[in-house]
C-alpha atoms as a PDB file:
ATOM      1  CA  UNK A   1       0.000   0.000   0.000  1.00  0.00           C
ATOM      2  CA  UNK A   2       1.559   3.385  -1.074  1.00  0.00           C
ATOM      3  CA  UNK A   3       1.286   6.279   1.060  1.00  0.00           C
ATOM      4  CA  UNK A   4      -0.518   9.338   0.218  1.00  0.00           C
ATOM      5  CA  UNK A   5       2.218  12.737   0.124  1.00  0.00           C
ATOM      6  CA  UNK A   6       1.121  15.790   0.591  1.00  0.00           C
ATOM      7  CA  UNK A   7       3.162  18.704   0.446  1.00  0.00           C
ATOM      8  CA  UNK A   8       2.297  22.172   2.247  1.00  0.00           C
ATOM      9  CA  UNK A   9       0.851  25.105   0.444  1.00  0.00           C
ATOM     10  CA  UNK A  10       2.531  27.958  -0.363  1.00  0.00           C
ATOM     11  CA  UNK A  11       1.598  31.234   0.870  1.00  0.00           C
ATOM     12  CA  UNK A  12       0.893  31.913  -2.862  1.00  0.00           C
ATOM     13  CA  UNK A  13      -1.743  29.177  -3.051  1.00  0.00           C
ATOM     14  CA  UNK A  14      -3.382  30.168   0.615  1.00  0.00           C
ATOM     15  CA  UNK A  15      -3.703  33.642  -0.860  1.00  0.00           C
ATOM     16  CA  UNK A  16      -5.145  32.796  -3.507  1.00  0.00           C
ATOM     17  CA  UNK A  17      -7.160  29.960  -2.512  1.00  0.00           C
ATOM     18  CA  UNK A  18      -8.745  32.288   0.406  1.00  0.00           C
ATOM     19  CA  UNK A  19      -9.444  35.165  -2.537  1.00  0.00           C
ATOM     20  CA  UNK A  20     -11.458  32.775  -4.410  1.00  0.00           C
ATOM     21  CA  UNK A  21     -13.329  31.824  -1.091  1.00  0.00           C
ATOM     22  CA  UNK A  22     -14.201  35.096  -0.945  1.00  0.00           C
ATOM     23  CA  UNK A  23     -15.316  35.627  -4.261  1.00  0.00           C
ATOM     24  CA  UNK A  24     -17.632  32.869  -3.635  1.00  0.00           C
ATOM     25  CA  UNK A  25     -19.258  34.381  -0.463  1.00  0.00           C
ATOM     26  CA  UNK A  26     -19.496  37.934  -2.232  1.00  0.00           C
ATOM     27  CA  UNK A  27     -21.106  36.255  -5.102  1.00  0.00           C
ATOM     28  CA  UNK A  28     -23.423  34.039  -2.789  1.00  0.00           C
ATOM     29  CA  UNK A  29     -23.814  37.094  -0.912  1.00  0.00           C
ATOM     30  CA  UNK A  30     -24.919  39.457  -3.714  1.00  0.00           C
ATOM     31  CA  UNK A  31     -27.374  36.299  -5.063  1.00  0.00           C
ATOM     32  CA  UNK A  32     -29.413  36.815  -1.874  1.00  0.00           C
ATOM     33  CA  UNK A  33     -29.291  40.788  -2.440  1.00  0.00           C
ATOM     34  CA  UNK A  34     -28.063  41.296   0.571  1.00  0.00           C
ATOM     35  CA  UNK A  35     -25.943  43.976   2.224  1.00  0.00           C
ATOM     36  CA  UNK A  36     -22.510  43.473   4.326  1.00  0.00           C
ATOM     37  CA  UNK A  37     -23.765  44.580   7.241  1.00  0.00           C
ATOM     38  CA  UNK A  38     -26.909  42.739   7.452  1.00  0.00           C
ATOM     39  CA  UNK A  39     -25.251  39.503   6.377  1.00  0.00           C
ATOM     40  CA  UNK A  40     -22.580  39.896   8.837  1.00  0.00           C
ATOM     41  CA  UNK A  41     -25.076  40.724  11.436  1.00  0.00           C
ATOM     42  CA  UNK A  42     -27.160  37.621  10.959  1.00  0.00           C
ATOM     43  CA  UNK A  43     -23.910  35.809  10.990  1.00  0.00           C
ATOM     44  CA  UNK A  44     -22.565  37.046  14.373  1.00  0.00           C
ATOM     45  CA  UNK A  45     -19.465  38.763  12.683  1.00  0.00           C
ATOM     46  CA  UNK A  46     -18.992  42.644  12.087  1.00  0.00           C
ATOM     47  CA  UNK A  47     -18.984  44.498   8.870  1.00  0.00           C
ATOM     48  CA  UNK A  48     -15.628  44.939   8.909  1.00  0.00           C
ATOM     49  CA  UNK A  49     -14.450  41.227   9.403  1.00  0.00           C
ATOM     50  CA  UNK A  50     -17.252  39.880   6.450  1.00  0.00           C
ATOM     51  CA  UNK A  51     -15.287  42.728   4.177  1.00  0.00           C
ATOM     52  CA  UNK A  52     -12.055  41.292   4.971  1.00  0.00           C
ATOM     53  CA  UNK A  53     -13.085  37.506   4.438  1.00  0.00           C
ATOM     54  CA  UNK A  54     -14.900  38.827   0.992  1.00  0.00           C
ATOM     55  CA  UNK A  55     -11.638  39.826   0.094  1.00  0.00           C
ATOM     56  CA  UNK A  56      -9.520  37.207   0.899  1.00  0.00           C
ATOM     57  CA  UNK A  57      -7.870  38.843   3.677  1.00  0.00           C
ATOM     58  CA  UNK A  58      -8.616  36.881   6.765  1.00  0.00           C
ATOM     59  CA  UNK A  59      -9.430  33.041   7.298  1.00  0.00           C
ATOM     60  CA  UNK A  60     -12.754  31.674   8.987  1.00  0.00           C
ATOM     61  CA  UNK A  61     -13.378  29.307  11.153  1.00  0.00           C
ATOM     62  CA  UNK A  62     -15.709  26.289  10.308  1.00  0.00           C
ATOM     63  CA  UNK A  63     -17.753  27.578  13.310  1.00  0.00           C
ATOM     64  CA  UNK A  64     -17.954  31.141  11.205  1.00  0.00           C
ATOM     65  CA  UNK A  65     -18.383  29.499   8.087  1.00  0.00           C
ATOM     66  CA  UNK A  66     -21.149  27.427   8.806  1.00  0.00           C
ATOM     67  CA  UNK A  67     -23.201  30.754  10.252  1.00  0.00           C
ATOM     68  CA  UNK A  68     -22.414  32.686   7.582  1.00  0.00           C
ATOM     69  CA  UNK A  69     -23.655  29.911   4.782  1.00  0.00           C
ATOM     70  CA  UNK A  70     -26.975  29.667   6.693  1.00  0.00           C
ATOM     71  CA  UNK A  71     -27.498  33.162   6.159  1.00  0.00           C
ATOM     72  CA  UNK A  72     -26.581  33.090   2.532  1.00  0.00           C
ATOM     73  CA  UNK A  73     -29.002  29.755   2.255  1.00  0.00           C
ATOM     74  CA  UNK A  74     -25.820  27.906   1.206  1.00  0.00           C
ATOM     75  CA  UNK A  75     -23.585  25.169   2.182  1.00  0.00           C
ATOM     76  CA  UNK A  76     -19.981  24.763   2.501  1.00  0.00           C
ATOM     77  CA  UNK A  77     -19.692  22.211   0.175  1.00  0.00           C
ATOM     78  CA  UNK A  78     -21.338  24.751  -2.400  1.00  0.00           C
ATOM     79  CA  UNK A  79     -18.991  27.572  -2.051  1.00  0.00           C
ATOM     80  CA  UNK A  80     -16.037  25.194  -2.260  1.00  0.00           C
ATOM     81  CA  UNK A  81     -17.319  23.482  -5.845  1.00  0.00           C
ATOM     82  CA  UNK A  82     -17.633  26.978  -6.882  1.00  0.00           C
ATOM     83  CA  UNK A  83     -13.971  27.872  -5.517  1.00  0.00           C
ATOM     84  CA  UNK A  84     -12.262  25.014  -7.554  1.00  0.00           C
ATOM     85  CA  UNK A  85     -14.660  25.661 -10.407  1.00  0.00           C
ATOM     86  CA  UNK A  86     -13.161  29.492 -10.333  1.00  0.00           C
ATOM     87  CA  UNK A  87      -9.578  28.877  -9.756  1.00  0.00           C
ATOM     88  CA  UNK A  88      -6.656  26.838 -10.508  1.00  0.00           C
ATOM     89  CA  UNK A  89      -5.990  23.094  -9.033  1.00  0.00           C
ATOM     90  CA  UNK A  90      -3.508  22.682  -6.812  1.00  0.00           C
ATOM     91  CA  UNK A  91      -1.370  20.539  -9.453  1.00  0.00           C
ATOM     92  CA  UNK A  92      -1.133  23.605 -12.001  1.00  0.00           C
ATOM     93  CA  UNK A  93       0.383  25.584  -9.024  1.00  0.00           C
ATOM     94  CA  UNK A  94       4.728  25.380  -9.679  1.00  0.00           C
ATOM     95  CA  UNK A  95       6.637  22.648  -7.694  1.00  0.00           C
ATOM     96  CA  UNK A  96       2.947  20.834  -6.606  1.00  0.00           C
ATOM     97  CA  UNK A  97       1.626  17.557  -7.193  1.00  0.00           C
ATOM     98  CA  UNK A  98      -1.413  15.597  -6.936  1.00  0.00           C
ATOM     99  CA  UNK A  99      -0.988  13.733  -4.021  1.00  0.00           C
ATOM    100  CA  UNK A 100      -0.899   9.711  -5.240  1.00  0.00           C
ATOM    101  CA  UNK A 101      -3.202   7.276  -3.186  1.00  0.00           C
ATOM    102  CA  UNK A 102      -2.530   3.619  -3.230  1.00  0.00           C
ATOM    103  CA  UNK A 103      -4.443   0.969  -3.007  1.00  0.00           C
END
């Protein structure tokens, strides 16, 4: 049985992958017609911090994350697809690879 390897992100490919989660919630956000401020007041979190995740600029907790997709009538699972659907995999990054599973 062959191990799987999985080699740490760059800070390149955190950055990026946190923009794109942003871009998601922003999008999911604006789909609802909703405003910062009353998203990020049904979701426990202040204006400021639901700019800052909207722009990739912070990280979330699942705890945070799971608040703010109820308010957006979402799921995480949802605004991930759309993530990878928007952005590069992590194999067209330089120096990464697909991590190999065995059997």
């Amino acid at each position: 049985m062959r191990r799987c390897q999985l080699t740490k992100p760059s800070d390149h490919e955190v950055e990026d992958y946190r923009r794109r989660l942003g871009d998601a919630i922003l999008s999911a956000r604006k789909r609802r017609r909703l405003t910062q401020k009353s998203a990020a007041d049904a979701a426990g979190v202040t204006r400021q911090f639901f700019g800052l995740l909207e722009r990739g600029g912070i990280n979330v907790s699942l705890e945070t994350l799971l608040r703010i997709c109820s308010v957006l009538e979402t799921t995480p699972a949802l605004l991930f697809r759309e993530v990878e659907q928007n952005g590069r995999s992590a194999s067209e990054f330089e120096g990464t690879q697909e991590p190999s599973v065995g059997d």
